[in-house]
C-alpha atoms as a PDB file:
ATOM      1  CA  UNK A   1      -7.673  11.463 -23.214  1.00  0.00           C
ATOM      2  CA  UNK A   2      -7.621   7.715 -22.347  1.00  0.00           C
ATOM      3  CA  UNK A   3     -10.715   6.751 -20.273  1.00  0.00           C
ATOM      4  CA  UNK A   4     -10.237   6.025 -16.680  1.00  0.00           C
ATOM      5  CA  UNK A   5     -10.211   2.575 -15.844  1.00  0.00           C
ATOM      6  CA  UNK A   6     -13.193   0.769 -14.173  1.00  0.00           C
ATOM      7  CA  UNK A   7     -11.887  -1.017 -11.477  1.00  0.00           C
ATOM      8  CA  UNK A   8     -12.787  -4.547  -9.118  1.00  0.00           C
ATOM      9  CA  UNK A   9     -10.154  -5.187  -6.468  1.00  0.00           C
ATOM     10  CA  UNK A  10     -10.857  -8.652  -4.764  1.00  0.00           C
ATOM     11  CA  UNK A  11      -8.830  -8.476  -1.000  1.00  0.00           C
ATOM     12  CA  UNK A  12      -8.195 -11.997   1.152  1.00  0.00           C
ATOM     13  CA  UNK A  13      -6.599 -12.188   4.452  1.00  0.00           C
ATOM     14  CA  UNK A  14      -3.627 -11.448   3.762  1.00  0.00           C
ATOM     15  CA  UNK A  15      -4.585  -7.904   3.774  1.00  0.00           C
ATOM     16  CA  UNK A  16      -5.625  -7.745   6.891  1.00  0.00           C
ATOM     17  CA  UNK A  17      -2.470 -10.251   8.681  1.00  0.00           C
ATOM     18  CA  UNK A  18      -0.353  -7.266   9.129  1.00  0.00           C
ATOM     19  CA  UNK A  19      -3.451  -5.537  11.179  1.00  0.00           C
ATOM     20  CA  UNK A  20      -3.023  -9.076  13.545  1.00  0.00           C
ATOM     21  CA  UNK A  21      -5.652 -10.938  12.565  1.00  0.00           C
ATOM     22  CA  UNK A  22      -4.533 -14.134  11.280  1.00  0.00           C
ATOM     23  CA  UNK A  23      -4.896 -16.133   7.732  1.00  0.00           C
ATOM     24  CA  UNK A  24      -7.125 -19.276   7.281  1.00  0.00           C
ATOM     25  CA  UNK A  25      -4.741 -21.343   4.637  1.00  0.00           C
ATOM     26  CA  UNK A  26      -1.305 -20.582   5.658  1.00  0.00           C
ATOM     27  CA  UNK A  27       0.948 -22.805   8.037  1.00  0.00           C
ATOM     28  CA  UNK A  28      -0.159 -21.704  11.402  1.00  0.00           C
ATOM     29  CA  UNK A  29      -3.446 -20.186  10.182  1.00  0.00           C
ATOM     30  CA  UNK A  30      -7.027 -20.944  11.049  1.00  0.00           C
ATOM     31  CA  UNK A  31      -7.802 -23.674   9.356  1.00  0.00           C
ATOM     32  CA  UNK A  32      -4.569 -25.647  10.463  1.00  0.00           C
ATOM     33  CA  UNK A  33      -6.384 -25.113  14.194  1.00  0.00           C
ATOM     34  CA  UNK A  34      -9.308 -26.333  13.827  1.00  0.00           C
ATOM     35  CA  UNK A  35     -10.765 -28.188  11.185  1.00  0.00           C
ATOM     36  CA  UNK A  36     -13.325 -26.349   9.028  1.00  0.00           C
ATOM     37  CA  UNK A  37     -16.057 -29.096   9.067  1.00  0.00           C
ATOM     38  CA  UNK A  38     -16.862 -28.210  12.442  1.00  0.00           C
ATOM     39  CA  UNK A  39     -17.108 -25.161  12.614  1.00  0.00           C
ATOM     40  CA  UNK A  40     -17.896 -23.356   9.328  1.00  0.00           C
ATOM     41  CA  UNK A  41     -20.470 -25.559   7.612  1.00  0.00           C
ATOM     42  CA  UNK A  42     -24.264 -25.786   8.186  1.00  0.00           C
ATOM     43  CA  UNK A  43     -24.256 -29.113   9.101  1.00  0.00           C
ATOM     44  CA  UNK A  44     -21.765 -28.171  11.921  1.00  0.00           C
ATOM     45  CA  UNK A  45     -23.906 -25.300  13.036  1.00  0.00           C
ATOM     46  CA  UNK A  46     -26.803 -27.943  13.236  1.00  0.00           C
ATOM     47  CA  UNK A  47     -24.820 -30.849  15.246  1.00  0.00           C
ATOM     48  CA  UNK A  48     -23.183 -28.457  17.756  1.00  0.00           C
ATOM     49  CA  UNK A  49     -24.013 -24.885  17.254  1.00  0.00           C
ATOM     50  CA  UNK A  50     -22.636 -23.511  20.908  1.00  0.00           C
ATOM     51  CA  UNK A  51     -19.514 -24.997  19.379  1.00  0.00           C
ATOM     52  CA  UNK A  52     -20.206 -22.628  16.541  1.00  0.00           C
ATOM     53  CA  UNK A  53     -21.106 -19.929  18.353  1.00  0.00           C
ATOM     54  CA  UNK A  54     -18.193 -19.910  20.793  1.00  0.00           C
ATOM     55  CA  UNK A  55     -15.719 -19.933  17.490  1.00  0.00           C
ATOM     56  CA  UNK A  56     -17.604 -16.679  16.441  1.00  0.00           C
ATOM     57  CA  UNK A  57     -17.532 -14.993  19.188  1.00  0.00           C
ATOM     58  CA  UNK A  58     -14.388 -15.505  19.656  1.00  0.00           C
ATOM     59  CA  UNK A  59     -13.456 -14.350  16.227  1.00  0.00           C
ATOM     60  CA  UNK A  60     -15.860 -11.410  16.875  1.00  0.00           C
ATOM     61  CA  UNK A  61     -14.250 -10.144  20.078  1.00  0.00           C
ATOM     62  CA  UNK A  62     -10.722 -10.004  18.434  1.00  0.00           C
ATOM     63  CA  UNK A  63     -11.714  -7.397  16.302  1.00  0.00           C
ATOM     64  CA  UNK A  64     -12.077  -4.967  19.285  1.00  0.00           C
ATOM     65  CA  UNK A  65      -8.916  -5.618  20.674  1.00  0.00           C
ATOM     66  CA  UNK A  66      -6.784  -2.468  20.553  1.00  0.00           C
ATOM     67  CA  UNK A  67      -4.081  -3.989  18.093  1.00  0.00           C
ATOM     68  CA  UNK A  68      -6.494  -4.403  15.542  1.00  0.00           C
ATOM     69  CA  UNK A  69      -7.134  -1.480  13.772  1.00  0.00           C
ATOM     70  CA  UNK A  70      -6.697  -0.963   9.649  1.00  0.00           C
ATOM     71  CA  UNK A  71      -3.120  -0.900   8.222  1.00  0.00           C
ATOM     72  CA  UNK A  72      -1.866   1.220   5.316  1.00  0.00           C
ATOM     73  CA  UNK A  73      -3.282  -1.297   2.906  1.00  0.00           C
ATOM     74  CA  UNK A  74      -6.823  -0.746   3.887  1.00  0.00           C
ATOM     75  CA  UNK A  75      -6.117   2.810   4.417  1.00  0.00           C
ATOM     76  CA  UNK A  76      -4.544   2.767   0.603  1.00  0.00           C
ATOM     77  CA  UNK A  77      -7.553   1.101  -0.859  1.00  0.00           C
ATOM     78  CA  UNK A  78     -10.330   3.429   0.595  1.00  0.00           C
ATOM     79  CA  UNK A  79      -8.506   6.241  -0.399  1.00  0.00           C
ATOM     80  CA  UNK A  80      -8.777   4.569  -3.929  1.00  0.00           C
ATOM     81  CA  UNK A  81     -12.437   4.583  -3.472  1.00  0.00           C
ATOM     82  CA  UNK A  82     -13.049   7.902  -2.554  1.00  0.00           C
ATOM     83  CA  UNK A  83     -10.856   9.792  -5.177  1.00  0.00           C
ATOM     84  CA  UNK A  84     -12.000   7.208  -8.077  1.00  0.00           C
ATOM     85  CA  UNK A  85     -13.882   8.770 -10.558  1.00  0.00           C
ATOM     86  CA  UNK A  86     -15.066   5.692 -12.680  1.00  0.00           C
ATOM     87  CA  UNK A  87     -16.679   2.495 -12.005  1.00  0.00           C
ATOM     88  CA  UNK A  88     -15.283   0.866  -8.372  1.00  0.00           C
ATOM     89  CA  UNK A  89     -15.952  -1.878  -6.374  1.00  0.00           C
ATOM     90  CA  UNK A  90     -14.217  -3.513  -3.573  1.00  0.00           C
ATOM     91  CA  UNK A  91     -15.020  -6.939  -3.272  1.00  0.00           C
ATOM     92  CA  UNK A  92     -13.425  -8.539  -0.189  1.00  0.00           C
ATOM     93  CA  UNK A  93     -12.924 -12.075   1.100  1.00  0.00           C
ATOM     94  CA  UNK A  94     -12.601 -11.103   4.508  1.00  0.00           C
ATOM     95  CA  UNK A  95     -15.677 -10.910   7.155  1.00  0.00           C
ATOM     96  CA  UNK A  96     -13.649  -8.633   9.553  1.00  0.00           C
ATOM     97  CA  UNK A  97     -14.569  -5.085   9.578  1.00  0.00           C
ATOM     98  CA  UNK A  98     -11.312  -3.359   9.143  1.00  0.00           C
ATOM     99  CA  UNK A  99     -12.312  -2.173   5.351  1.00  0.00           C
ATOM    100  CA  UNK A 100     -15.169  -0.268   6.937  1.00  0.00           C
ATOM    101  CA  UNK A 101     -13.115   1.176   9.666  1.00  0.00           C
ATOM    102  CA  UNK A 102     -10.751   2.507   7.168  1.00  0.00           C
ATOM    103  CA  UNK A 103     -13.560   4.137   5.055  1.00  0.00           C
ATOM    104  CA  UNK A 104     -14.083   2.070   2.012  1.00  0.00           C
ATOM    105  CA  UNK A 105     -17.730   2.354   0.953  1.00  0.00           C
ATOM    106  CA  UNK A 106     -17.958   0.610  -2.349  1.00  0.00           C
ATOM    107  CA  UNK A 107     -17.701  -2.669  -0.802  1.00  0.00           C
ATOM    108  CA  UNK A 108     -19.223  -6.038  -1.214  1.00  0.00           C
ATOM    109  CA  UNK A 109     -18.212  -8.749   1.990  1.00  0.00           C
ATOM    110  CA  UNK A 110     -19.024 -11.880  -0.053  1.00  0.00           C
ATOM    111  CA  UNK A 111     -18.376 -14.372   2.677  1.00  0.00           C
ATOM    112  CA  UNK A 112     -20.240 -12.087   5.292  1.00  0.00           C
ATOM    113  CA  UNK A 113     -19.445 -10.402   8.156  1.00  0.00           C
ATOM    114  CA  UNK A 114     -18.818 -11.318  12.265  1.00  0.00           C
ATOM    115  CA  UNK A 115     -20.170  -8.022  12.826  1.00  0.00           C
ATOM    116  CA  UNK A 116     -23.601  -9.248  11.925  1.00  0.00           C
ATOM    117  CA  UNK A 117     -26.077 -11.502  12.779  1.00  0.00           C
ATOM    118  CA  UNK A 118     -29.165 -13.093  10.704  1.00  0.00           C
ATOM    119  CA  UNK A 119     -32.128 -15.049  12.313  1.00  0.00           C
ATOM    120  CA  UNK A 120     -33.080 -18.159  10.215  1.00  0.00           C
ATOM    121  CA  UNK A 121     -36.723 -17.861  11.482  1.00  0.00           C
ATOM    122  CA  UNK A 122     -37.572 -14.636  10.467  1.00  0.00           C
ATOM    123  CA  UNK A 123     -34.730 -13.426   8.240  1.00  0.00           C
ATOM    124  CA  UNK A 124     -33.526 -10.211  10.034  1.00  0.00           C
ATOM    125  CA  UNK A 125     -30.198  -9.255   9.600  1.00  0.00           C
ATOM    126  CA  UNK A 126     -29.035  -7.054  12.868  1.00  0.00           C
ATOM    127  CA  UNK A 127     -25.535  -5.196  13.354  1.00  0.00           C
ATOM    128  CA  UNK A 128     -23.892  -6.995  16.860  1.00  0.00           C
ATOM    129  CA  UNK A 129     -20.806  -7.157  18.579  1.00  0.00           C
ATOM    130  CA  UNK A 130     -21.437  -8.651  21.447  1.00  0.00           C
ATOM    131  CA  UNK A 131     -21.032 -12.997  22.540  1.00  0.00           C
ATOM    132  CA  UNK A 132     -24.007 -14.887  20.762  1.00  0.00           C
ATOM    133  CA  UNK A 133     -24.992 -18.230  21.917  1.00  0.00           C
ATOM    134  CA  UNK A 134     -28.299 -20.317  21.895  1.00  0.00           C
ATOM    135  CA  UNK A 135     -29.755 -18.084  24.239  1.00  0.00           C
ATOM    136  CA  UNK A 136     -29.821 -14.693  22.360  1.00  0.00           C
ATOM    137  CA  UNK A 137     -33.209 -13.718  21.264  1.00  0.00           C
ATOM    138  CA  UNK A 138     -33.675 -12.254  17.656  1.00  0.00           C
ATOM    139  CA  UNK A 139     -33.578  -8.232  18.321  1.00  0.00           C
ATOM    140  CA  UNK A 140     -36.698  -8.514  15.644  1.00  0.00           C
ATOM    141  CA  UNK A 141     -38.791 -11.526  16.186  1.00  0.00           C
ATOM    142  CA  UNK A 142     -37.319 -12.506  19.784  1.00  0.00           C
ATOM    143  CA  UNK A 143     -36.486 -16.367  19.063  1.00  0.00           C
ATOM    144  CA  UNK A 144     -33.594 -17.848  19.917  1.00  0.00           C
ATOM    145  CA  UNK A 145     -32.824 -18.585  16.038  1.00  0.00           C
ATOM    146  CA  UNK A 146     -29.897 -16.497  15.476  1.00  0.00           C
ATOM    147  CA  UNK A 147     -26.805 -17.310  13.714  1.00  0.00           C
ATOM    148  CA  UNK A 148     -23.708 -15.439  12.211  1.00  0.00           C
ATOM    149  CA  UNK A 149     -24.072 -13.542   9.018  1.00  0.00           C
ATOM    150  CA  UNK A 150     -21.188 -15.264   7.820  1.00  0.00           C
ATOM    151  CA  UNK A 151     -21.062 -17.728   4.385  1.00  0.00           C
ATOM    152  CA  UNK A 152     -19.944 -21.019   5.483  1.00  0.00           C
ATOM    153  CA  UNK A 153     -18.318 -23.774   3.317  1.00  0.00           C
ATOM    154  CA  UNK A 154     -22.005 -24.973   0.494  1.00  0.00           C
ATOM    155  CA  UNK A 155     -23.455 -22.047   1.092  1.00  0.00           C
ATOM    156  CA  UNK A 156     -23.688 -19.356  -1.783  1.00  0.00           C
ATOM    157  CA  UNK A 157     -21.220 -16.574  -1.297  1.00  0.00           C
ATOM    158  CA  UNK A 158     -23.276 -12.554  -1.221  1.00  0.00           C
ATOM    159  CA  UNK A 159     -24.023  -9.941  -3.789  1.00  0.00           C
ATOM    160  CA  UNK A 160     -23.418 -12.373  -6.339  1.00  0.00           C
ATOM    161  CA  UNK A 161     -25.082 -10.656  -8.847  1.00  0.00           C
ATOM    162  CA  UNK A 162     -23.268  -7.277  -8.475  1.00  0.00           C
ATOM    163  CA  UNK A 163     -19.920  -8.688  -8.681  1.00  0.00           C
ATOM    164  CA  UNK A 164     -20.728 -10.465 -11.472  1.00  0.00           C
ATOM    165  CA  UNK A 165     -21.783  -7.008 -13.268  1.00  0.00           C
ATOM    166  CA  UNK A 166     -18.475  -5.656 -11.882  1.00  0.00           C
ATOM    167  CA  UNK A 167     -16.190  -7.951 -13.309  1.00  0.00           C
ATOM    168  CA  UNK A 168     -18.238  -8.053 -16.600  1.00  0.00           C
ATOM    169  CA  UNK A 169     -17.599  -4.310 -16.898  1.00  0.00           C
ATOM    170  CA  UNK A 170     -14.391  -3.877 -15.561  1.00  0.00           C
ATOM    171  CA  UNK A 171     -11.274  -3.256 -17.383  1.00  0.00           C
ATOM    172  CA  UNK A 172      -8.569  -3.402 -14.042  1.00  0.00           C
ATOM    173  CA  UNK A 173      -8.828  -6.393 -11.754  1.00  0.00           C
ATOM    174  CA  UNK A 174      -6.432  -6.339  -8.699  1.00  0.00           C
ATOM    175  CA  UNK A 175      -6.230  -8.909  -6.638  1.00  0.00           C
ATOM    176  CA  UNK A 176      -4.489  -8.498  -2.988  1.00  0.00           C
ATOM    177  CA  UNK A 177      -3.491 -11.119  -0.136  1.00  0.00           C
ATOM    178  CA  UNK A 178      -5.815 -14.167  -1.593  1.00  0.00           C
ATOM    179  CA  UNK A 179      -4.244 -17.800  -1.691  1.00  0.00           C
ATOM    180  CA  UNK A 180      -6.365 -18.078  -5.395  1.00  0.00           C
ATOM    181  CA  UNK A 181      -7.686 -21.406  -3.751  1.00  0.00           C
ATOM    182  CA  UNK A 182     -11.299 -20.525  -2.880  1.00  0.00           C
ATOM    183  CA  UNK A 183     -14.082 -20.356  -5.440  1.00  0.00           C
ATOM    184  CA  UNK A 184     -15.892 -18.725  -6.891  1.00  0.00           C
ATOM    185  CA  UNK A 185     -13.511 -15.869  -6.123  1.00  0.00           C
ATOM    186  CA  UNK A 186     -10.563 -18.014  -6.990  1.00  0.00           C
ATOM    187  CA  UNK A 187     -12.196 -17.875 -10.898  1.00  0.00           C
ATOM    188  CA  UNK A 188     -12.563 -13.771 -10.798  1.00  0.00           C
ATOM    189  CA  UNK A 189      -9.141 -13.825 -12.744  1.00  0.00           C
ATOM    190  CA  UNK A 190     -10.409 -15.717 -15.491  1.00  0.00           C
ATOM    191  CA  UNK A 191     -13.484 -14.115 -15.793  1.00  0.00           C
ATOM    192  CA  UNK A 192     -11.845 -10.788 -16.743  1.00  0.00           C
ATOM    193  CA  UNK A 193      -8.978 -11.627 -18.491  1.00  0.00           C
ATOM    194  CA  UNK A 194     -10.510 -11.034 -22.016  1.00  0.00           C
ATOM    195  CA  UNK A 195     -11.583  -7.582 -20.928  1.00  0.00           C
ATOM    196  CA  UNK A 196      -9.623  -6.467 -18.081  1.00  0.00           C
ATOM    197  CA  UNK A 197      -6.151  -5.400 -17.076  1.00  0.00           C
ATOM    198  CA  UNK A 198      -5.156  -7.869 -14.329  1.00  0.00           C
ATOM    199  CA  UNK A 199      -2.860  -7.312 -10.705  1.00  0.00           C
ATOM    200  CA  UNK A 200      -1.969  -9.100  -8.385  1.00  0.00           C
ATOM    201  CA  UNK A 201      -0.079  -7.968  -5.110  1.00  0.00           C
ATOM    202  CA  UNK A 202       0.699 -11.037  -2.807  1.00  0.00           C
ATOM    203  CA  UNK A 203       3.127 -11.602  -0.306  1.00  0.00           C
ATOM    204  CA  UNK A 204       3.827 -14.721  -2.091  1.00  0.00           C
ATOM    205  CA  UNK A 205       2.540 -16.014  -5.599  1.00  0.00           C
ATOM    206  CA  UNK A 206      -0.774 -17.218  -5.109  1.00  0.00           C
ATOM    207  CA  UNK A 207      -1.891 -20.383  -6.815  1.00  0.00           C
ATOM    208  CA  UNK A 208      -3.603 -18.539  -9.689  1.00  0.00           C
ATOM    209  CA  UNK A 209      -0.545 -16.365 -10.255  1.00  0.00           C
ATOM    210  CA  UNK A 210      -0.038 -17.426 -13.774  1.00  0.00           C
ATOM    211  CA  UNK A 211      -3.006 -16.152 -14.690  1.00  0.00           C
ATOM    212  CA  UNK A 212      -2.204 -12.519 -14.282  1.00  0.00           C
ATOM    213  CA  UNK A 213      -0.824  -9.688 -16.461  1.00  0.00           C
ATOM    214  CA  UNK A 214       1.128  -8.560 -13.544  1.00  0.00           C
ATOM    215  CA  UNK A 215       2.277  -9.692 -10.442  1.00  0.00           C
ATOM    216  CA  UNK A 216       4.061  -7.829  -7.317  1.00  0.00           C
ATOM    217  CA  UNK A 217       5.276  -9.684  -4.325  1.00  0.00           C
ATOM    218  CA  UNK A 218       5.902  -7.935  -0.621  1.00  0.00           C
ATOM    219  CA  UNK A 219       3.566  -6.933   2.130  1.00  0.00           C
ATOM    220  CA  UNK A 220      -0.038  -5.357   1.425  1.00  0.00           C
ATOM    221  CA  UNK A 221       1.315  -2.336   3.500  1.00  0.00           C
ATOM    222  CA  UNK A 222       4.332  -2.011   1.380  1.00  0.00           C
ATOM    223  CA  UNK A 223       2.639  -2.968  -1.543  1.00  0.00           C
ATOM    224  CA  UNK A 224      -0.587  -1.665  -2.026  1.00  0.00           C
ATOM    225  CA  UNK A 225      -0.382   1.896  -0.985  1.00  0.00           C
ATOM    226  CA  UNK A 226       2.526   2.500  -3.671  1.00  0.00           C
ATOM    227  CA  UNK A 227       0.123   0.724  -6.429  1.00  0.00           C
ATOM    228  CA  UNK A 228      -2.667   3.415  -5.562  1.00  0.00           C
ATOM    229  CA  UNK A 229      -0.846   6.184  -5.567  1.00  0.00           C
ATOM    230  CA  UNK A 230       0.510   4.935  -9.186  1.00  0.00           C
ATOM    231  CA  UNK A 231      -3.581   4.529 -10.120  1.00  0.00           C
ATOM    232  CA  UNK A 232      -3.523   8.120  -8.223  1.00  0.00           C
ATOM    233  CA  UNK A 233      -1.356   9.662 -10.231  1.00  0.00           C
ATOM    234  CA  UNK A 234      -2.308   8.674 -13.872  1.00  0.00           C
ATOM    235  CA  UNK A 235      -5.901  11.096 -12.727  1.00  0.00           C
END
């Protein structure tokens, strides 16, 4: 009996666009709203962090809106997880919460999450969905020193050292709804390729797309759901 594959999927936003949160590097996304260096770097947090804050919070209150809520995609992938009987981790771009929501437990957030909150004096990292500003108190230490447990641009992306395990061990890497233009996640692909069988589902060819054994184009709800239950049904 072949052995079961042990699996790293890497998600951007491009999963979760279809669940109406939008994309940082496509025309009309994020990034072409407001320029990065002033809001997601730490030297932007220091200059003007109610700026910062604001962004956040803003970001942080559209994932309670009642539109947003996981999509098949997400759905698809943490049904992955559960039935899975080898080696599995999801390893996600994204800092909404929508891979949670759908069940996924095997889950690293690499860039962080808005749901979250750390306090550079102390070090505390506390759940939170509420506003944050320069005025909220650390829920441990109780000084205004809190920031979002998010990874912003020179800062070292989390769990490092588990994902690198993961893709050392792996032998499928699927990548979903990732432009291929931020590292180090941008570099998974080559990482595995001497080891590893490698997907990637896009809506349109990312800029690593060469790279890969295989490559599907259409939406992540289309998409991804009918490459799990393929995965499903080789069990």
């Amino acid at each position: 009996m072949p052995e079961v594959p042990r699996i790293v999927v890497l998600t951007g936003a491009g999963v979760s666009q279809e669940s109406g949160l939008a994309t940082f590097r496509d025309l009309g996304g994020i990034w072409s709203q407001v320029r990065l260096e002033e809001v997601a770097t730490p030297e932007a947090f220091a200059a003007d962090p109610a700026r910062v804050h604001a962004f956040y919070s803003a970001r942080r209150a559209q994932l309670i809106e009642p539109g947003v809520q996981p999509n098949a995609a997400h759905r698809a992938l943490a049904r992955l997880d559960a039935a899975w009987p080898a080696d599995f981790l999801l390893v996600t771009q994204n800092v909404d919460d929508l891979h949670e929501r759908a069940g996924s437990t095997r889950m690293v957030q690499m860039h962080g999450a808005l749901n979250r909150v750390r306090c550079t004096a102390c070090g505390a990292v506390t759940p939170w969905r509420e506003q944050l500003d320069m005025r909220t108190p650390c829920p441990s230490c109780s000084r205004t020193t809190l920031r979002p447990d998010i990874v912003w641009f020179g800062e070292m992306p989390m769990q490092m050292g588990r994902i690198a395990e993961a893709l050392a061990g792996c032998t499928l890497f699927v990548s979903i709804g990732t432009s291929g233009q931020v590292h180090p996640a941008a570099g998974f692909v080559a990482e595995v390729r001497d080891h590893a069988h490698t997907v990637e589902l896009n809506l349109e060819q990312s800029a690593g797309s060469m790279l890969f054994d295989e490559v599907a184009q259409g939406p992540a709800t289309k998409s991804v759901p009918a490459f799990v239950d393929r995965l499903l049904a080789t069990l």
